[in-house]
N, C-alpha and C. Protein backbone atom coordinates (compact mmCIF):
# COMPACT_ATOMS: atom_id res chain seq x y z
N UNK A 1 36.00 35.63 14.59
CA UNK A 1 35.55 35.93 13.23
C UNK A 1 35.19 34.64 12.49
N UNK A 2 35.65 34.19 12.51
CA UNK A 2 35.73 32.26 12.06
C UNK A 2 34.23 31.86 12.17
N UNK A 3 34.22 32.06 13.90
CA UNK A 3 33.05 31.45 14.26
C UNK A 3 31.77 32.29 13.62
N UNK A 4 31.98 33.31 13.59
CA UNK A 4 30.92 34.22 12.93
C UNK A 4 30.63 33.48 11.32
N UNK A 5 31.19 33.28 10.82
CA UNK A 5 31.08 33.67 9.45
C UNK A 5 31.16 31.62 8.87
N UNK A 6 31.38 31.05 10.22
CA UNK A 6 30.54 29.63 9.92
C UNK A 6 29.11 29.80 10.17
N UNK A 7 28.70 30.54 11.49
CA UNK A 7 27.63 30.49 11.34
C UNK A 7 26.43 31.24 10.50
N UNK A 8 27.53 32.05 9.38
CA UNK A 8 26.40 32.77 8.88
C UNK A 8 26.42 31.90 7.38
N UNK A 9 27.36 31.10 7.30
CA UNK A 9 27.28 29.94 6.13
C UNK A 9 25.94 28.45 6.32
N UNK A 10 26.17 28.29 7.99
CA UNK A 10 24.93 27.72 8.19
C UNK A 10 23.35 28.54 8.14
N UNK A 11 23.36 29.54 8.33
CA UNK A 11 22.25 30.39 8.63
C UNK A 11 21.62 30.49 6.81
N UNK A 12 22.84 30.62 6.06
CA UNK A 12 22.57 30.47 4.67
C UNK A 12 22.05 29.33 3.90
N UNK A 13 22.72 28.22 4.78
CA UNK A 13 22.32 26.76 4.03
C UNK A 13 20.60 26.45 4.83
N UNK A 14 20.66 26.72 5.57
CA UNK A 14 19.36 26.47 6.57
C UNK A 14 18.31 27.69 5.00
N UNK A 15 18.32 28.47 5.12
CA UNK A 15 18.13 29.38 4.21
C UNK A 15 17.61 28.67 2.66
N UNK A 16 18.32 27.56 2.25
CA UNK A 16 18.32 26.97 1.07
C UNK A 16 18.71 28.14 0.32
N UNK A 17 19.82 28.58 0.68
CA UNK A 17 20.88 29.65 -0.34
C UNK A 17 21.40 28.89 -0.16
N UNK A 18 21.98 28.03 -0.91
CA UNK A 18 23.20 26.82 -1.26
C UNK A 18 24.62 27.57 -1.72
N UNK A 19 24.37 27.97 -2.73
CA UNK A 19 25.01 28.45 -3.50
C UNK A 19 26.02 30.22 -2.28
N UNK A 20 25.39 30.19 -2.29
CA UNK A 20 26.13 31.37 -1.24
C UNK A 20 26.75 30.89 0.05
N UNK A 21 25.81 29.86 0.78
CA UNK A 21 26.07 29.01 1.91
C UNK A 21 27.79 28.67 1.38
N UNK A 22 28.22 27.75 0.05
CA UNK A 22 29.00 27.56 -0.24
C UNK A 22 30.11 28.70 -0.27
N UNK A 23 29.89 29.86 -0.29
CA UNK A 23 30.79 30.67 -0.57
C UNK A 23 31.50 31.06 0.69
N UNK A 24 30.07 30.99 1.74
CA UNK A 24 30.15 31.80 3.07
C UNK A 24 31.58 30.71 3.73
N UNK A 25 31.34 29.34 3.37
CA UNK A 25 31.97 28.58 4.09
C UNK A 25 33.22 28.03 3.54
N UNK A 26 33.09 28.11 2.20
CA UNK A 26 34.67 28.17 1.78
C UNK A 26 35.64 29.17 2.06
N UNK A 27 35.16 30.42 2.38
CA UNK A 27 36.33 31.62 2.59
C UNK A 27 36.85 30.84 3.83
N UNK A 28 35.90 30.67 4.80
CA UNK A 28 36.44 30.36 6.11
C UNK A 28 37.41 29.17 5.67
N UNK A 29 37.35 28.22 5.08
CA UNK A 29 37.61 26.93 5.04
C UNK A 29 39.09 27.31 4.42
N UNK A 30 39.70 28.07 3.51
CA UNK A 30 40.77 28.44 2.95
C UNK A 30 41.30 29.29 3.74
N UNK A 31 40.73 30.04 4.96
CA UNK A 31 41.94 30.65 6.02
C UNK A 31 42.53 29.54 6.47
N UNK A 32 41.91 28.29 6.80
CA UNK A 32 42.76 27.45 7.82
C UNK A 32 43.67 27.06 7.73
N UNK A 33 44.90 27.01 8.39
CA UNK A 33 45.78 26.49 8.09
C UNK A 33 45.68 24.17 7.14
N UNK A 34 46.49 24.30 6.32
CA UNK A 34 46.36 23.15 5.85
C UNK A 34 46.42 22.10 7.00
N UNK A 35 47.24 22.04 7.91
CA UNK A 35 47.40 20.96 8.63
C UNK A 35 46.41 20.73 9.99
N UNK A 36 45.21 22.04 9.85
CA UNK A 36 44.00 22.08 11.01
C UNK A 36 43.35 20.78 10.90
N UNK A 37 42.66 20.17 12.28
CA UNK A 37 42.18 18.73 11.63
C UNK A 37 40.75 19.26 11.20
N UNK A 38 40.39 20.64 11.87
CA UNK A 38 38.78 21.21 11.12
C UNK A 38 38.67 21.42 9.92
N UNK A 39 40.03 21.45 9.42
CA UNK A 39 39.84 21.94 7.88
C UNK A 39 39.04 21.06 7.00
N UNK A 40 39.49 19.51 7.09
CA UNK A 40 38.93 18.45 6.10
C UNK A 40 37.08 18.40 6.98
N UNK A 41 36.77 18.58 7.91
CA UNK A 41 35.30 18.98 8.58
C UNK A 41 35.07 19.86 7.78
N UNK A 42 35.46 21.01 7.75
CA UNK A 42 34.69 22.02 7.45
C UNK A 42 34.78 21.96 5.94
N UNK A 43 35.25 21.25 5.52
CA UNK A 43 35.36 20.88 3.51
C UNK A 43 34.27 20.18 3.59
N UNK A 44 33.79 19.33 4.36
CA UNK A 44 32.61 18.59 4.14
C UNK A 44 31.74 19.74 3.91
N UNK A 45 31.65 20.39 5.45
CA UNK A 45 30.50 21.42 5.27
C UNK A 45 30.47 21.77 4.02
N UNK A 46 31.46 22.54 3.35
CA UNK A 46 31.29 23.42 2.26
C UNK A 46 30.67 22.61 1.10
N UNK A 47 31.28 21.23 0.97
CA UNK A 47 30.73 20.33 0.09
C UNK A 47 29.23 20.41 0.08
N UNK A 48 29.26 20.31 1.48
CA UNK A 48 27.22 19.59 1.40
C UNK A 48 26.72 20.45 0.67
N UNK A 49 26.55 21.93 1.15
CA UNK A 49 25.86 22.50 0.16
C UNK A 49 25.81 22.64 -1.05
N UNK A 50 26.85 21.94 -1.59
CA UNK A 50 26.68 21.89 -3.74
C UNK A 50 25.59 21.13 -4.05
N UNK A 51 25.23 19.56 -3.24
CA UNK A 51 24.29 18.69 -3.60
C UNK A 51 23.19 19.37 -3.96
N UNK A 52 22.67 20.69 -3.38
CA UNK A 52 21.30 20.92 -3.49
C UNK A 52 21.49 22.34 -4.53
N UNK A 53 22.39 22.26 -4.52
CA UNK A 53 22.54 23.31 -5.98
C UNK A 53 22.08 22.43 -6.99
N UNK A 54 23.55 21.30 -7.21
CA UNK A 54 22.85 20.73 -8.68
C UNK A 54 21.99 20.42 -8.49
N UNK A 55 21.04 20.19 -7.39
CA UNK A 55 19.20 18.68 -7.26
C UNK A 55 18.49 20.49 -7.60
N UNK A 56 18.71 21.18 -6.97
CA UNK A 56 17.99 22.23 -7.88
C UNK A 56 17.99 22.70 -9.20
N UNK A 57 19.09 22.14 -10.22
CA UNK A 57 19.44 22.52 -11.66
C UNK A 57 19.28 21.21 -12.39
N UNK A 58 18.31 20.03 -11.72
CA UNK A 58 18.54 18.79 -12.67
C UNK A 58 19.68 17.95 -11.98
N UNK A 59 20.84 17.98 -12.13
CA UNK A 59 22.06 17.40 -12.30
C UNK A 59 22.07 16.54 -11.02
N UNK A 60 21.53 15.11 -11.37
CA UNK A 60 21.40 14.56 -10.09
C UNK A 60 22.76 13.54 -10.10
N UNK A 61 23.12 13.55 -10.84
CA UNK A 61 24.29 12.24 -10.66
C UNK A 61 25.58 13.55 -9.98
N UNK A 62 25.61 14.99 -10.64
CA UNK A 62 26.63 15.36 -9.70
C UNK A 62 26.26 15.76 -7.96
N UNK A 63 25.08 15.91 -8.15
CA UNK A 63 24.49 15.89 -6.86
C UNK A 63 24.86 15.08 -5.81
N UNK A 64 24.74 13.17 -6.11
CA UNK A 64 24.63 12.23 -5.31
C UNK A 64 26.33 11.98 -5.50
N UNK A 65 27.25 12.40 -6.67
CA UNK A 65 28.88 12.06 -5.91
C UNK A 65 29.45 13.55 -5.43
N UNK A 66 28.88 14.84 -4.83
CA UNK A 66 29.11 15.30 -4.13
C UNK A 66 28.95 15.05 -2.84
N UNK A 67 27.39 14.77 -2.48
CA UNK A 67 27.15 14.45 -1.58
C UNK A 67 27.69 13.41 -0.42
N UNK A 68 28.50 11.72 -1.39
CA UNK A 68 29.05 11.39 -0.88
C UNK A 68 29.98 12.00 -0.48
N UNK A 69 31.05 12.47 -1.19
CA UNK A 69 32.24 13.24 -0.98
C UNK A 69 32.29 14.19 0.43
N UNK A 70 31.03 14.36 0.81
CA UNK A 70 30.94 15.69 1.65
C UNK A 70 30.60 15.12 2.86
N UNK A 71 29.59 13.70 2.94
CA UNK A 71 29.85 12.89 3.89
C UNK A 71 31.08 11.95 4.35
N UNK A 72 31.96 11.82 3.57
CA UNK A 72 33.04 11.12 4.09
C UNK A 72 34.03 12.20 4.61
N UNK A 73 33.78 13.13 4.33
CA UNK A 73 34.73 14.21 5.01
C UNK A 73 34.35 14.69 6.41
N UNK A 74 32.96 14.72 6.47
CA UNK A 74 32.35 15.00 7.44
C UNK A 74 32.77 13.68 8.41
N UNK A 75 33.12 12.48 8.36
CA UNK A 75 33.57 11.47 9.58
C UNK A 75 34.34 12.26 10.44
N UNK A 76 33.79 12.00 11.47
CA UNK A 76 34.37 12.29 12.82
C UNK A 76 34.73 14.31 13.00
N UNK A 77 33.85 14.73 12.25
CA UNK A 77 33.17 16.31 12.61
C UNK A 77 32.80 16.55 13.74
N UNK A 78 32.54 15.40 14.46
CA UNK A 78 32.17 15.66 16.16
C UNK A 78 33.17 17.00 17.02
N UNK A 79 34.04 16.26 16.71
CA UNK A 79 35.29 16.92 17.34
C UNK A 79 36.01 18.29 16.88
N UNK A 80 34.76 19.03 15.67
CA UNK A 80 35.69 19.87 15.32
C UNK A 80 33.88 21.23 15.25
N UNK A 81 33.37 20.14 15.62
CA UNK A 81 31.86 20.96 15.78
C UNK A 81 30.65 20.70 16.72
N UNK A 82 31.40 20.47 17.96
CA UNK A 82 30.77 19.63 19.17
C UNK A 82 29.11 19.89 18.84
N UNK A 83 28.77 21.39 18.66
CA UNK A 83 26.95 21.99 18.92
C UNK A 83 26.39 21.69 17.63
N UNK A 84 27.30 21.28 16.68
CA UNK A 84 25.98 20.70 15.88
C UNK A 84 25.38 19.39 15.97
N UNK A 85 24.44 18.99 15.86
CA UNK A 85 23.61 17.86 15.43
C UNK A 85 24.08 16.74 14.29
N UNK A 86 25.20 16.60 14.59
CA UNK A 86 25.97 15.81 13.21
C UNK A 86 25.32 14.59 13.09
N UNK A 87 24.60 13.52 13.73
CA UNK A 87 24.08 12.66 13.61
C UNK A 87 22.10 12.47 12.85
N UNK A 88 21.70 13.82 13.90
CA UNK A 88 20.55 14.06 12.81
C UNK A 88 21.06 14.35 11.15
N UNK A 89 21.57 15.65 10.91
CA UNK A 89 22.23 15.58 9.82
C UNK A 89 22.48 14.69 8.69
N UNK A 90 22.67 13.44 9.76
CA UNK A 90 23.34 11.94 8.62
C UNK A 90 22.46 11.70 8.38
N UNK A 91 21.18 11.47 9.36
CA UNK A 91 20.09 10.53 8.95
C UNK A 91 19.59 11.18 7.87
N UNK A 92 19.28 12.59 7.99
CA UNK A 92 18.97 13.27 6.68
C UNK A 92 19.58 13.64 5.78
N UNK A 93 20.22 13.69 5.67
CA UNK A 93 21.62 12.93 4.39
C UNK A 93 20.99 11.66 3.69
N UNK A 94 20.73 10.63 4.90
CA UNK A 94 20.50 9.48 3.98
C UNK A 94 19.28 9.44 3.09
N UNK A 95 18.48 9.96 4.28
CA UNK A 95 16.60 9.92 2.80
C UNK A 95 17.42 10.82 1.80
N UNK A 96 18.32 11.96 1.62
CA UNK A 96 18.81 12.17 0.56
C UNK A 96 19.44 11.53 -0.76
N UNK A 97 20.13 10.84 0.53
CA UNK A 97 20.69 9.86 -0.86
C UNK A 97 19.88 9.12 -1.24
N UNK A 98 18.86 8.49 -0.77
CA UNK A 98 17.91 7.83 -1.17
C UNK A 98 17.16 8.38 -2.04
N UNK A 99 16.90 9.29 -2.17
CA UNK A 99 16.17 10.53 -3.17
C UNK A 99 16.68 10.35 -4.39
N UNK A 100 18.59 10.99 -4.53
CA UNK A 100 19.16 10.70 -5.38
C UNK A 100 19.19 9.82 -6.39
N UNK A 101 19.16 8.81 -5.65
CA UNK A 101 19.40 7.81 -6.03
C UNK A 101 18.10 7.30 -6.87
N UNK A 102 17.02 7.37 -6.80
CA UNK A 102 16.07 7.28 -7.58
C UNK A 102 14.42 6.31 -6.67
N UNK A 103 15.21 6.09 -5.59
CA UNK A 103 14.63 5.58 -4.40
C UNK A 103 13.54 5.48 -3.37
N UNK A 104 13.14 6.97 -3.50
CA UNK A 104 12.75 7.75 -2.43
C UNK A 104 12.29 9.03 -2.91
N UNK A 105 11.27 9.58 -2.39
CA UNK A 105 10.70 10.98 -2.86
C UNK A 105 11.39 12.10 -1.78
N UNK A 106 11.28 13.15 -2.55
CA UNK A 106 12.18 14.23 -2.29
C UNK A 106 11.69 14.38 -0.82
N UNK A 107 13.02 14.56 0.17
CA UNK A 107 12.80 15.19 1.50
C UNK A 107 13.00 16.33 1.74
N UNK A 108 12.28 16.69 2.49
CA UNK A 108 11.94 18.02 3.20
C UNK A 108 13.51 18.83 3.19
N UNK A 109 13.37 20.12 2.71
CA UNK A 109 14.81 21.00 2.30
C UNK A 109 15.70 20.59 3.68
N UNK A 110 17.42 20.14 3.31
CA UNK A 110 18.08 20.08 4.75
C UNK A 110 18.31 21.15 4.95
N UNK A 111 18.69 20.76 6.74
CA UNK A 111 18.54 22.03 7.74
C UNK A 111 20.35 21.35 8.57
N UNK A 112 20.84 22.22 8.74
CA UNK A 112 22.01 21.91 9.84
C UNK A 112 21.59 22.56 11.35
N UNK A 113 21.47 21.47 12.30
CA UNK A 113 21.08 21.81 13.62
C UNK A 113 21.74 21.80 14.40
N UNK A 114 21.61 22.77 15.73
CA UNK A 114 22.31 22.59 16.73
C UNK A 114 22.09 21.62 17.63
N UNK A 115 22.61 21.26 18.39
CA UNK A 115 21.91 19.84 19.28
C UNK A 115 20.88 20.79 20.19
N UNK A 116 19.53 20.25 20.58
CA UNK A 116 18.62 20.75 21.42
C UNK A 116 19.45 20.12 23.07
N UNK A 117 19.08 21.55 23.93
CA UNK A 117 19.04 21.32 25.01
C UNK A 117 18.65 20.55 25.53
């Protein structure tokens, strides 16, 4: 069930439903037991998707200290989400933050991937 209902939180964020993505993946994220080491992983997940809530409502400064927040949680997610693409991910994270930040023109909506065969 777990696994279901992460992937229908990714299927949502891929979606650019942020806002629901977030919901899909916090339920899961509050079954886990506190002391799971996926739990603080999967808080990232849930994090990421707020950034593009607020960059969709204006609110770019809460945007870019979520975003960090959601990448430092995400360190070492390898191990708690072998099939995703956690490294593409980062890179596109970063033209994000670069965006944020005032840097860089807006990139293409993020996507969470599985690693290609």
């Amino acid at each position: 069930m777990r696994e279901n209902n992460v992937r229908r939180g990714l299927t949502l964020f891929n979606s650019a439903r942020f806002f629901e993505a977030h919901e899909a993946l916090e339920d899961v994220w509050r079954a886990l037991p506190r002391t799971s080491a996926a739990k603080k992983h999967l808080q990232g997940l849930v994090q990421l998707a707020v950034p593009f809530h607020h960059e969709s409502r204006g609110n770019l400064r809460g945007a870019r200290s979520v975003l960090d927040r959601a990448l430092r949680n995400l360190t070492g997610a390898e191990m708690s989400f072998p099939t995703l693409d956690l490294g593409q991910l980062r890179a596109d994270m970063a033209d994000w933050q670069r965006h944020l930040a005032g840097a860089a023109p807006r990139p293409a909506p993020p996507q969470i991937a599985a690693h290609k065969p």
